[in-house]
Protein backbone atom coordinates (compact mmCIF):
# COMPACT_ATOMS: atom_id res chain seq x y z
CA UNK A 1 35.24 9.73 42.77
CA UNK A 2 34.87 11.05 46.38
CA UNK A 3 31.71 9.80 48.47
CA UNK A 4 29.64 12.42 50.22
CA UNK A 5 28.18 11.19 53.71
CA UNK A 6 24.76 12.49 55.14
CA UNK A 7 24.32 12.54 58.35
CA UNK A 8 20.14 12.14 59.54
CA UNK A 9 18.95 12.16 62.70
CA UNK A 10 16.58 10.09 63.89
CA UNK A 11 13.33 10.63 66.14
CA UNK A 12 12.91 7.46 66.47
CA UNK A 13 15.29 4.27 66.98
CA UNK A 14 13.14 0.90 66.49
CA UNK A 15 16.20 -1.40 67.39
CA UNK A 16 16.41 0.58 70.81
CA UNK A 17 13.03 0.74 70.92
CA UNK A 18 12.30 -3.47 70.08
CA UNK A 19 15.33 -4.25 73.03
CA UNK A 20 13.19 -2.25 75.43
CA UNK A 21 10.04 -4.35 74.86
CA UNK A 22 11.81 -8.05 74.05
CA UNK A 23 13.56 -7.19 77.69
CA UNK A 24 10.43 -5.97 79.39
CA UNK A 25 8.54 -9.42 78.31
CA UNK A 26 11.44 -11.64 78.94
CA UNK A 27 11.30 -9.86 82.29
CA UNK A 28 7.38 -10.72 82.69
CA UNK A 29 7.46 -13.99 81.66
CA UNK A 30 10.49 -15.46 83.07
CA UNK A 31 9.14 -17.52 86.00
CA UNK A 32 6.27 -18.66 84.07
CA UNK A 33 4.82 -22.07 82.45
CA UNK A 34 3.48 -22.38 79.10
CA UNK A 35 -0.62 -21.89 79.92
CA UNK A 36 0.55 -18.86 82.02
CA UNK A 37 2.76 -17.36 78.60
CA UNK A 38 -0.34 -18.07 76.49
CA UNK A 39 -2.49 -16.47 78.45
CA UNK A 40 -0.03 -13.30 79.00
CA UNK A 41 0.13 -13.39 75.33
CA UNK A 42 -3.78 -13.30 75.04
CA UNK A 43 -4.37 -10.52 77.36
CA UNK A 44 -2.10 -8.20 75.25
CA UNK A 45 -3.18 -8.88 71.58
CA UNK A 46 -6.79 -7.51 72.98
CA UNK A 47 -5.58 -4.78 74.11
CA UNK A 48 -3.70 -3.86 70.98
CA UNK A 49 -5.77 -5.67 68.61
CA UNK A 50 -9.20 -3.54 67.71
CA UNK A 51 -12.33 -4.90 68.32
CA UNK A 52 -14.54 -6.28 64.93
C-alpha cells in the first residue's frame, strides 16, 4: 500500500513563535533577583489578563 504525503502550509509556527518570547524574557530577566522576576511577572499578566 503506497502512502500519500500532504504537504500544508502554515500561517502560523507556535514553536518559532514560543522561542521568540522564552528568548525575549530570558533576555529581560537575566540580571535580575527573585522580587524583581515576580514583579516583571506581575506587570505582564495585567496587561494580558482582562480586568473583572
Amino acid at each position: 500500500m503506497a502512502t500519500k504525503t500532504i504537504t500544508v502550509e502554515k500561517d502560523f509556527d507556535a514553536v518559532a513563535f514560543m522561542r521568540k518570547q522564552r528568548d525575549k524574557i530570558s533576555k529581560d530577566i537575566a540580571n535580575m533577583n527573585f522580587e524583581e522576576i515576580k514583579e516583571y511577572f506581575s506587570k505582564k499578566k495585567k496587561k494580558v489578563a482582562p480586568s473583572r
